[in-house]
N, C-alpha and C. Protein backbone atom coordinates (compact mmCIF):
# COMPACT_ATOMS: atom_id res chain seq x y z
N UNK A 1 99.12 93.87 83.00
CA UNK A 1 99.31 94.22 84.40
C UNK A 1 98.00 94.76 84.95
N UNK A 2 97.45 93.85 85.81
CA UNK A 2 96.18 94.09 85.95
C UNK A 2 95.77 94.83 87.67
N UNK A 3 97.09 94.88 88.10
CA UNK A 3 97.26 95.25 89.63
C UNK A 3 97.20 96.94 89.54
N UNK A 4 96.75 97.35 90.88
CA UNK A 4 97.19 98.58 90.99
C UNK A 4 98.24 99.50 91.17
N UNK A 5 98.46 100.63 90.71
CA UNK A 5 99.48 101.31 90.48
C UNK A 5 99.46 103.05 91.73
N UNK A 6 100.33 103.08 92.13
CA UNK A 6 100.56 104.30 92.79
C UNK A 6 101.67 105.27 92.69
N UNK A 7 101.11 106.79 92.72
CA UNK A 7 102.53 106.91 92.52
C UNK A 7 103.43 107.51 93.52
N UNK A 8 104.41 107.66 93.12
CA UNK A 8 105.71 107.81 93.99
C UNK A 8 106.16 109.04 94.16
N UNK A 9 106.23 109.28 92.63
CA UNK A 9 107.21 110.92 92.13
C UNK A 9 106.64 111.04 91.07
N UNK A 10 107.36 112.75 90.28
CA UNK A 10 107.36 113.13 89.54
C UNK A 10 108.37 113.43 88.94
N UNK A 11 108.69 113.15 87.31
CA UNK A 11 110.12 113.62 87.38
C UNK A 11 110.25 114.43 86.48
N UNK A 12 111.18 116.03 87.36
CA UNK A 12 111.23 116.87 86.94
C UNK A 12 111.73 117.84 85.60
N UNK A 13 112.85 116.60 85.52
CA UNK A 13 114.07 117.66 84.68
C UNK A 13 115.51 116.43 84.85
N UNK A 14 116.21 116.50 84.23
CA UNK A 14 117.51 115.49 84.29
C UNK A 14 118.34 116.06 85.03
N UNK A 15 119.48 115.28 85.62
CA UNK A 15 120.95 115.94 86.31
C UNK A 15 122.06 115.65 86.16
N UNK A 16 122.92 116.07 85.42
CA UNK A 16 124.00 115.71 84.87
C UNK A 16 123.96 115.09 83.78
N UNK A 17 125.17 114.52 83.54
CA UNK A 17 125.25 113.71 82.16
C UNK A 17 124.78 112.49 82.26
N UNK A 18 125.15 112.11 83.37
CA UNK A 18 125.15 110.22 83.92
C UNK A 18 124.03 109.46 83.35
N UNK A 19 122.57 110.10 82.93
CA UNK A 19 121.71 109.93 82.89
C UNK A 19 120.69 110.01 84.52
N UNK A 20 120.69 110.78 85.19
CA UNK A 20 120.63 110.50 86.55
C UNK A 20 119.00 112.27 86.20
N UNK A 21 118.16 111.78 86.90
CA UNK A 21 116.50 112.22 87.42
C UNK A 21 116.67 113.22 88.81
N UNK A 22 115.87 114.07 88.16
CA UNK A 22 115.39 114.91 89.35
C UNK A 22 113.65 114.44 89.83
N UNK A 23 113.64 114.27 90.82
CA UNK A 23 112.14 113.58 91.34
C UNK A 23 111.66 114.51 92.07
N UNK A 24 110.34 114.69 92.17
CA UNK A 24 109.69 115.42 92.92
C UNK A 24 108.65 114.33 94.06
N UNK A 25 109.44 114.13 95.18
CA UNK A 25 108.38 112.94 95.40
C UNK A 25 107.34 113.29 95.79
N UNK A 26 106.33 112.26 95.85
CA UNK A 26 105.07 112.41 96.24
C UNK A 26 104.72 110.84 97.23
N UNK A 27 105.48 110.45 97.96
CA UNK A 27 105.32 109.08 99.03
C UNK A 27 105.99 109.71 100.52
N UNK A 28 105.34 108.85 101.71
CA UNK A 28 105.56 109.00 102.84
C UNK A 28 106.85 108.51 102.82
N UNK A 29 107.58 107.59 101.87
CA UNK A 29 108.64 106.71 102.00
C UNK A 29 109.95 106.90 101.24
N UNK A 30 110.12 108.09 101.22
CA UNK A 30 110.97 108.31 99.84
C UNK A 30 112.08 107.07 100.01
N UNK A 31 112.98 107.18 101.36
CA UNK A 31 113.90 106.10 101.52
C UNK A 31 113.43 104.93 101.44
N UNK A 32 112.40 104.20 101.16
CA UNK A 32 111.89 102.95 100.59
C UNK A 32 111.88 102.74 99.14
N UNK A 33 111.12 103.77 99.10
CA UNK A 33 110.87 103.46 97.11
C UNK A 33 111.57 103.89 96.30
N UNK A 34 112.85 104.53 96.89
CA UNK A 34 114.13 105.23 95.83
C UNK A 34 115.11 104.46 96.68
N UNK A 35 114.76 103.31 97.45
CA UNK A 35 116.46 102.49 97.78
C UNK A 35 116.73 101.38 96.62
N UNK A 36 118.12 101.49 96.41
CA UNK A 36 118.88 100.59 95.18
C UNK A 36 117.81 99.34 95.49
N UNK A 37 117.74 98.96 93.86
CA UNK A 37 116.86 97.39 93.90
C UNK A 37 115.52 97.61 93.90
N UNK A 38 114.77 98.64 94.19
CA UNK A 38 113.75 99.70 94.33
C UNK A 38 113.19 99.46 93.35
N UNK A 39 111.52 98.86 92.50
CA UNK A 39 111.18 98.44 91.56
C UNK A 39 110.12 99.27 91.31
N UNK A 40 110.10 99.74 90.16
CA UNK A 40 109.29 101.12 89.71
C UNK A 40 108.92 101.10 88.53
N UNK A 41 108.09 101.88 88.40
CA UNK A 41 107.35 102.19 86.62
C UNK A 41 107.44 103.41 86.39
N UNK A 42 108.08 103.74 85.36
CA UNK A 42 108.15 104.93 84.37
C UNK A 42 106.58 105.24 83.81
N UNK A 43 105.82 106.13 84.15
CA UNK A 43 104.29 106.23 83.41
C UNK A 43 104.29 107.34 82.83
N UNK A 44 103.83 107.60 81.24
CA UNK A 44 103.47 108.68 80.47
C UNK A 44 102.09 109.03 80.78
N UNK A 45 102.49 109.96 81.37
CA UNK A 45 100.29 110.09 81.70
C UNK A 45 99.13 110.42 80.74
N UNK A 46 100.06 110.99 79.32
CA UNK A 46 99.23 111.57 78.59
C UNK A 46 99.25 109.88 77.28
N UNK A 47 100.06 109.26 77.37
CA UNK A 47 100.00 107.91 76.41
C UNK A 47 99.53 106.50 77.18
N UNK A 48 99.77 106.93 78.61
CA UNK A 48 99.36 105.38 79.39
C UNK A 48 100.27 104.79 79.14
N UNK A 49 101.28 104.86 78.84
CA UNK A 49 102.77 103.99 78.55
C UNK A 49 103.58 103.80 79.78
N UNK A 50 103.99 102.33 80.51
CA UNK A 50 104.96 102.00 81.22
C UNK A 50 106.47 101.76 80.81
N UNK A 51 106.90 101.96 81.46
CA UNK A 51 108.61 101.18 81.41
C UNK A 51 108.83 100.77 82.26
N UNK A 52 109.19 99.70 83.25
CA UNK A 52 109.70 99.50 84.77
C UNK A 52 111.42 99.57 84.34
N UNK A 53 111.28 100.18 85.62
CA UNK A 53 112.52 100.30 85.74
C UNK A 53 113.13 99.93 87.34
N UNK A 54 114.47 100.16 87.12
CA UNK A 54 115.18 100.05 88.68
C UNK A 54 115.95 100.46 89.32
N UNK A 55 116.17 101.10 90.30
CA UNK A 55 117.04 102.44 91.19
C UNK A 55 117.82 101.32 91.64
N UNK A 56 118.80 102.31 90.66
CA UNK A 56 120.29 102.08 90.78
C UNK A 56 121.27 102.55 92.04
N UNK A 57 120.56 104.42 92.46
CA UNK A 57 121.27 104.81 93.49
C UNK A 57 120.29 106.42 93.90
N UNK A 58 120.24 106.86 94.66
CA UNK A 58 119.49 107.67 94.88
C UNK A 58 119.88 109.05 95.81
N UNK A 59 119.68 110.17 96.29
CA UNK A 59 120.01 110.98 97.09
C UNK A 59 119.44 112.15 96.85
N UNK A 60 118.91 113.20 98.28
CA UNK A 60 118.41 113.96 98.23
C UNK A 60 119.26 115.23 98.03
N UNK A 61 118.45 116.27 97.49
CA UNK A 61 119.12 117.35 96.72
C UNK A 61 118.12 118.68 96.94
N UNK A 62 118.09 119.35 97.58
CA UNK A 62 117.40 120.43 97.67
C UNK A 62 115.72 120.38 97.32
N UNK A 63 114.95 119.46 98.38
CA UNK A 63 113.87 118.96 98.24
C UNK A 63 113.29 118.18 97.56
N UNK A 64 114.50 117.75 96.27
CA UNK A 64 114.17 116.88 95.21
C UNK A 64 114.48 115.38 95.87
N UNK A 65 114.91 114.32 94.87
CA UNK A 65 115.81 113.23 94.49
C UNK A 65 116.27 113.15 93.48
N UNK A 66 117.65 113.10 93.68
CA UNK A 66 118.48 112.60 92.53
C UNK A 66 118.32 111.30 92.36
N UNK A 67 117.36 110.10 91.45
CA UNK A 67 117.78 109.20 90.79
C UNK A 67 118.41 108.12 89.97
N UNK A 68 119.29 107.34 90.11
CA UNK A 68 119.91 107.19 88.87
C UNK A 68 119.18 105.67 88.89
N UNK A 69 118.97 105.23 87.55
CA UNK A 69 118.71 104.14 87.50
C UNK A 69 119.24 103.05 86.38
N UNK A 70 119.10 101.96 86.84
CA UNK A 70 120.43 100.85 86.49
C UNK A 70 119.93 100.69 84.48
N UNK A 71 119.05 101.04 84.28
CA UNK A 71 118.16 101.10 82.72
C UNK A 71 119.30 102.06 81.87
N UNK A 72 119.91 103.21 82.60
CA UNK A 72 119.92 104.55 81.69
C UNK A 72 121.41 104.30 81.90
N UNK A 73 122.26 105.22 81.16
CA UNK A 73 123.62 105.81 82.12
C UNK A 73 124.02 107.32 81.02
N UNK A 74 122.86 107.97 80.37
CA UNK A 74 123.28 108.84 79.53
C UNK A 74 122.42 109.79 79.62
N UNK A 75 122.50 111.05 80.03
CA UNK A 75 121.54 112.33 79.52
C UNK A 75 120.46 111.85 78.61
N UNK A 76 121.16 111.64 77.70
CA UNK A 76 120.17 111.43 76.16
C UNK A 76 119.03 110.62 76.20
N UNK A 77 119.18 109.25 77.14
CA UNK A 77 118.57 108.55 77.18
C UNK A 77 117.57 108.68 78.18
N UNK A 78 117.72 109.58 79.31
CA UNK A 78 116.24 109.90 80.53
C UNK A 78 115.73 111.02 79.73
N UNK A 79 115.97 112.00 79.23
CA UNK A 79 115.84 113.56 78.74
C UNK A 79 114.12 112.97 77.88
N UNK A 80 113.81 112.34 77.48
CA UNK A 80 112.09 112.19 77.20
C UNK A 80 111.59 111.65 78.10
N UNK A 81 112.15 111.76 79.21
CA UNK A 81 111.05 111.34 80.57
C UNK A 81 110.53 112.02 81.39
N UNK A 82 111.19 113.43 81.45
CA UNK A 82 110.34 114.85 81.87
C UNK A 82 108.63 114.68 81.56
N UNK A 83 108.34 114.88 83.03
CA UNK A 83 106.85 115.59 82.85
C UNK A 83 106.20 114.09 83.07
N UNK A 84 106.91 112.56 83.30
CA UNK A 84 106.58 111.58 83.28
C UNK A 84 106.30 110.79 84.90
N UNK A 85 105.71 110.65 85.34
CA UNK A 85 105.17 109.90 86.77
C UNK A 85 106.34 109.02 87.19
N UNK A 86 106.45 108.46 88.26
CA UNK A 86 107.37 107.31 88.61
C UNK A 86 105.80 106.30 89.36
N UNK A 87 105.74 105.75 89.15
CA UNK A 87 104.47 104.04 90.29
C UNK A 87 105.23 103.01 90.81
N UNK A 88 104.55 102.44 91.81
CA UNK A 88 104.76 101.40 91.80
C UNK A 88 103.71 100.85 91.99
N UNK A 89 104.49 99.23 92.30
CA UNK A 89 103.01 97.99 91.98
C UNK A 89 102.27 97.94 93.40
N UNK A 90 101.29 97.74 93.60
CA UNK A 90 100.68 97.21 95.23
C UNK A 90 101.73 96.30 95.68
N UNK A 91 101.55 95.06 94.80
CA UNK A 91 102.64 94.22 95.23
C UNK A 91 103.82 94.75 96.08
N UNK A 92 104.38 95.97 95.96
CA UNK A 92 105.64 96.25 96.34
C UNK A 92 105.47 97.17 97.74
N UNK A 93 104.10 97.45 97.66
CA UNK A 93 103.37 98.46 99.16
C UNK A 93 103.61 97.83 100.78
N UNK A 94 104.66 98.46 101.79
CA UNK A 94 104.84 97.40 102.87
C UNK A 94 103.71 97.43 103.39
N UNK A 95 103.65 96.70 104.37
CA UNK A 95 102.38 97.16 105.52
C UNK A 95 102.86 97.78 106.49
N UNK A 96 101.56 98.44 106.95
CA UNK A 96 102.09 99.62 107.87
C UNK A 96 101.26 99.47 109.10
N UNK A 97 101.72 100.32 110.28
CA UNK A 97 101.17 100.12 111.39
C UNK A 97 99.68 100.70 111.16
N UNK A 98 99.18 100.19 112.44
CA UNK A 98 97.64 100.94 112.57
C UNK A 98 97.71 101.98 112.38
N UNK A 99 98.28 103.00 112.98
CA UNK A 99 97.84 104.65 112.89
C UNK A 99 98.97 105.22 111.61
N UNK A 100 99.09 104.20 110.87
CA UNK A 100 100.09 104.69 109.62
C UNK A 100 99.08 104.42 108.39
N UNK A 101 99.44 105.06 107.27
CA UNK A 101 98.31 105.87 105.82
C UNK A 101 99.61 106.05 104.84
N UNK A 102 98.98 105.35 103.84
CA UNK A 102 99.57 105.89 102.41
C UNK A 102 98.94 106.99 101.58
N UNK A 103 99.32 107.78 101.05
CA UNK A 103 98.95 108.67 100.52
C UNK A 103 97.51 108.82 100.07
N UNK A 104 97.78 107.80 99.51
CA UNK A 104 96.50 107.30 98.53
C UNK A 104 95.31 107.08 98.95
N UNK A 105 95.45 106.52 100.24
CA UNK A 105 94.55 106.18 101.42
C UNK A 105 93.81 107.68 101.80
N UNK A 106 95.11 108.23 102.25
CA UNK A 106 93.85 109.87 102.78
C UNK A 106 93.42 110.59 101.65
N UNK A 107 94.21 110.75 100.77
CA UNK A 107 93.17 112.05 99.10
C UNK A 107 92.14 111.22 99.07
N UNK A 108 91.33 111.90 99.11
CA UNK A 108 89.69 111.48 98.66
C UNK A 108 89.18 111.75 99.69
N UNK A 109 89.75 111.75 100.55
CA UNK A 109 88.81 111.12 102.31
C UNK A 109 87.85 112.47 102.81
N UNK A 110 86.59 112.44 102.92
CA UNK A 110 85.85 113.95 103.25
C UNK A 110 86.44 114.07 104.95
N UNK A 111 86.48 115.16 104.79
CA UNK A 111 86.86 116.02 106.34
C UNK A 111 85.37 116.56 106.81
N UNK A 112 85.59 116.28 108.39
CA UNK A 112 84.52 117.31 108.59
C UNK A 112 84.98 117.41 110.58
N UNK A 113 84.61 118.47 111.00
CA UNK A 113 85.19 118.64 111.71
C UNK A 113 84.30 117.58 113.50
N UNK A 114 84.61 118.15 114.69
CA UNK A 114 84.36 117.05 115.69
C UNK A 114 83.09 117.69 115.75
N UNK A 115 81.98 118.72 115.41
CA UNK A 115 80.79 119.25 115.90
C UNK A 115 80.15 118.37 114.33
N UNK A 116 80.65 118.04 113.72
CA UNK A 116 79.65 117.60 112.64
C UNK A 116 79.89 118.31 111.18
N UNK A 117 80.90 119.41 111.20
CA UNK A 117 80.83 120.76 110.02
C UNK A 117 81.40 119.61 109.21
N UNK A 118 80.61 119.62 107.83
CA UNK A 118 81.35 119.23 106.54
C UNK A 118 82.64 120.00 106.22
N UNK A 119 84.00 120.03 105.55
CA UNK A 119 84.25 120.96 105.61
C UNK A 119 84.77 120.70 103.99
N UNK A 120 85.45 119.52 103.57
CA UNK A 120 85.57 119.53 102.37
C UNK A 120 86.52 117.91 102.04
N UNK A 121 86.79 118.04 101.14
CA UNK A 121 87.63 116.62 100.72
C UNK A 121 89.31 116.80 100.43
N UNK A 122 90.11 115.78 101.11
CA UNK A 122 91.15 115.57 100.66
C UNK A 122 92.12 115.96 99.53
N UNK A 123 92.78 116.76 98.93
CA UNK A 123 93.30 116.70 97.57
C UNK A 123 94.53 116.69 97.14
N UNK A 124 95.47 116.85 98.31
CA UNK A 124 96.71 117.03 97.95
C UNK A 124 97.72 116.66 99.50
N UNK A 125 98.79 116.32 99.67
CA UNK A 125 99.40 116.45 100.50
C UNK A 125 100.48 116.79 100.81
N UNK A 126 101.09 118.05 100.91
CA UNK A 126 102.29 118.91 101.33
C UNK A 126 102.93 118.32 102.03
N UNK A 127 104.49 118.52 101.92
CA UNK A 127 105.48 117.84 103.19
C UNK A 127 106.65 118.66 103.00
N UNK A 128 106.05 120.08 103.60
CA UNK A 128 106.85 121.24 103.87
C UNK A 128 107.99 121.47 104.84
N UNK A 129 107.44 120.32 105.80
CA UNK A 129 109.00 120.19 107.38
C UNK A 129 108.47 119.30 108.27
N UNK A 130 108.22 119.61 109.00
CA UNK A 130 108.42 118.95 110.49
C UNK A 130 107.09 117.77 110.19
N UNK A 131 105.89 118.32 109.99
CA UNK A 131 105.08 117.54 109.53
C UNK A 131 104.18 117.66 108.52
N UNK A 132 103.59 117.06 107.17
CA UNK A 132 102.64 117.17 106.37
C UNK A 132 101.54 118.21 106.50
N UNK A 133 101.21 118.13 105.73
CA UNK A 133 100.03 119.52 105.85
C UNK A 133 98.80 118.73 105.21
N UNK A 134 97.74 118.27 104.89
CA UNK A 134 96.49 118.32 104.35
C UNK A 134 95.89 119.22 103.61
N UNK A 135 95.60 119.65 102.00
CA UNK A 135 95.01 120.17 101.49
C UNK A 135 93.82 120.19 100.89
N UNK A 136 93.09 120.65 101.72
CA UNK A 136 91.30 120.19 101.75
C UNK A 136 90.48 121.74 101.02
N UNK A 137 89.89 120.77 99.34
CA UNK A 137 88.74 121.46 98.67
C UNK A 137 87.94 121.54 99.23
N UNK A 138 87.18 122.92 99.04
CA UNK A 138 86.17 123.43 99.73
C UNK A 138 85.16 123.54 99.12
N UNK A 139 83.70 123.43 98.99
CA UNK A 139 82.48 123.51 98.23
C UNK A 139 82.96 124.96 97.72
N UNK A 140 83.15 125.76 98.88
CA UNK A 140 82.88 127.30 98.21
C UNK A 140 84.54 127.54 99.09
N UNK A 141 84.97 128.56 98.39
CA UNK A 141 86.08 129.33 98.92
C UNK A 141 87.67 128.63 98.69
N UNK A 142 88.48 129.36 99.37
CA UNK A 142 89.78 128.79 98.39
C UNK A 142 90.08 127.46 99.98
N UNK A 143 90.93 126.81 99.03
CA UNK A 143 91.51 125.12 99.72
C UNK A 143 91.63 125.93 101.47
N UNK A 144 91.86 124.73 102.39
CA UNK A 144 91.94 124.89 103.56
C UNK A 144 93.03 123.96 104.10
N UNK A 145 93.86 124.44 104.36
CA UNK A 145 95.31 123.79 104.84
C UNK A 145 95.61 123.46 106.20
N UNK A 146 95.53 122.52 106.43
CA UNK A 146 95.67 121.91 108.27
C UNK A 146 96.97 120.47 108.07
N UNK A 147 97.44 121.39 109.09
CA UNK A 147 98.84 120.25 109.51
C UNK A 147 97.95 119.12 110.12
N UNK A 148 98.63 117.75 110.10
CA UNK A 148 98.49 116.48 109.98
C UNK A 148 99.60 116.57 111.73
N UNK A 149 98.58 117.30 112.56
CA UNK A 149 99.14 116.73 114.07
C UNK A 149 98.26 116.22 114.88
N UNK A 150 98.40 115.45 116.12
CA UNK A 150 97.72 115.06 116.73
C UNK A 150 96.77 116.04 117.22
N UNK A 151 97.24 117.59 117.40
CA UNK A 151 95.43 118.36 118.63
C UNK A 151 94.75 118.48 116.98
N UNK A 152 94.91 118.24 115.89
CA UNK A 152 94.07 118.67 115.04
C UNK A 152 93.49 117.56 114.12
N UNK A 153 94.34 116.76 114.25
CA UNK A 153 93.52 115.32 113.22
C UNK A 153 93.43 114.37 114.02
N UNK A 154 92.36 114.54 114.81
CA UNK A 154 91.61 113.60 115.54
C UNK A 154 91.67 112.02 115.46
N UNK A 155 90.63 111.89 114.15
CA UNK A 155 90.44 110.16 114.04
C UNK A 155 90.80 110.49 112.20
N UNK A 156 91.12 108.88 111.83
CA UNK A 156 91.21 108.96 110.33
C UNK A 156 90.17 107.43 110.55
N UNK A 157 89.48 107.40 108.93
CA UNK A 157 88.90 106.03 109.01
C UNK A 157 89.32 106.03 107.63
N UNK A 158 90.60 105.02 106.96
CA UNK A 158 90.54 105.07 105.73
C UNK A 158 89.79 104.28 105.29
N UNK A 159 88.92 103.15 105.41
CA UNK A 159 88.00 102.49 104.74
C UNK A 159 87.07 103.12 104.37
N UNK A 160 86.22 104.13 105.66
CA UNK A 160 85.28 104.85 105.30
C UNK A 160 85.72 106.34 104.30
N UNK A 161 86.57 106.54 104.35
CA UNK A 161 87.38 107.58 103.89
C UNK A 161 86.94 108.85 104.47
N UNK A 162 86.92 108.95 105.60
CA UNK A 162 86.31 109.99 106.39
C UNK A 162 87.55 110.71 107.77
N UNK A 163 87.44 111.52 108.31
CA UNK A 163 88.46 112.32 108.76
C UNK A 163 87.66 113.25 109.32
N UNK A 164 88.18 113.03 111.03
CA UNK A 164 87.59 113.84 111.60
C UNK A 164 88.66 115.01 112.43
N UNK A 165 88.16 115.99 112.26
CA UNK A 165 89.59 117.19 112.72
C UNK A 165 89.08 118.14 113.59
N UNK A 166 89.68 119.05 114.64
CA UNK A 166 89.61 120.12 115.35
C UNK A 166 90.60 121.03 115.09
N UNK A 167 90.07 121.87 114.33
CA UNK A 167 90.15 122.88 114.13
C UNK A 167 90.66 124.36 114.58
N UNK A 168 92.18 124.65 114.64
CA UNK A 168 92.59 125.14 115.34
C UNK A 168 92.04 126.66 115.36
N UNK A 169 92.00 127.47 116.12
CA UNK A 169 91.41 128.81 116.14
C UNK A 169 91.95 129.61 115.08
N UNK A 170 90.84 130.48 114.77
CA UNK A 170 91.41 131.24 113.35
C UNK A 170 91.17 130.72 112.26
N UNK A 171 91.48 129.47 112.13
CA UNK A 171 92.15 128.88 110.74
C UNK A 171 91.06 128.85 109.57
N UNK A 172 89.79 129.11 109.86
CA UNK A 172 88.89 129.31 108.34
C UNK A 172 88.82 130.54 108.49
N UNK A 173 88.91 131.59 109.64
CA UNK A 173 89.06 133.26 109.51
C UNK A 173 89.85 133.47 107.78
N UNK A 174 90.70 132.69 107.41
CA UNK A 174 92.06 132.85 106.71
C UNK A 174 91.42 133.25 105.23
């Protein structure tokens, strides 16, 4: 499998007997990539080991997803998949509108603000409520957290991987 891989989730811990996953997602799409028929890879991050697998049925649960998938139907049998990634293939990536970004697309991307300030790079992306947050490493000092709204994230260029933002008042005071 020589295509690229992204990931989706994380999975946390099992639920119930059924054999049924607690996910921690990590996609703009959870209702895409956890709908039944939903084609996925099981990844060991520390062996590089796949399994594909396939969502059987899915539902949210107190920030998580409950998983079940059509592979398992027993505790016993997900319970060594803790601590294990969920991917999928490019192949399976929709296309998205112009002013729409996959995850993958913005981590990495350097920030710097509309006067020119470097400010730091991409590293993580929160999806605490209403809208995403951006978690941007800093050369010096601790991460810098800016919601993903229009008065503050200006332009995105994911090719160039660059990101230009305004900076709401206060917010490096912090």
């Amino acid at each position: 499998m020589s295509e690229q891989l992204f990931t989706v989730g994380k999975i946390v811990n099992t639920h119930g007997l059924r054999g049924e996953l607690k996910i921690v997602p990590q996609t703009d799409f959870p209702e895409e990539r956890f709908s039944k028929g939903s084609k996925l890879l099981f990844f060991d991050p520390e062996k590089q080991t796949m399994i594909p697998v396939e969502v059987d049925s899915a539902r949210v649960h107190k920030n998580m997803i409950i998983v079940k998938f059509q592979q398992y139907a027993d505790i016993n049998e997900v319970e060594k998949y803790k601590g294990w990634l969920l991917k999928v293939e490019e192949q399976y990536l929709s296309d998205l509108d112009d002013d729409e970004f996959y995850y993958h697309e913005i981590i990495g991307c350097a920030v710097e603000t509309e006067e020119g300030e470097v400010l730091g790079t991409i590293s993580e992306i929160l999806s605490p409520g209403a809208n995403d947050v951006w978690v941007i490493e800093r050369p010096k000092g601790k991460p810098l957290l800016i919601p993903y709204i229009d008065d503050v994230v200006l332009s995105i260029d994911a090719e160039q991987k660059k990101v230009v933002v305004r900076l709401m008042e206060g917010l490096l005071d912090l």
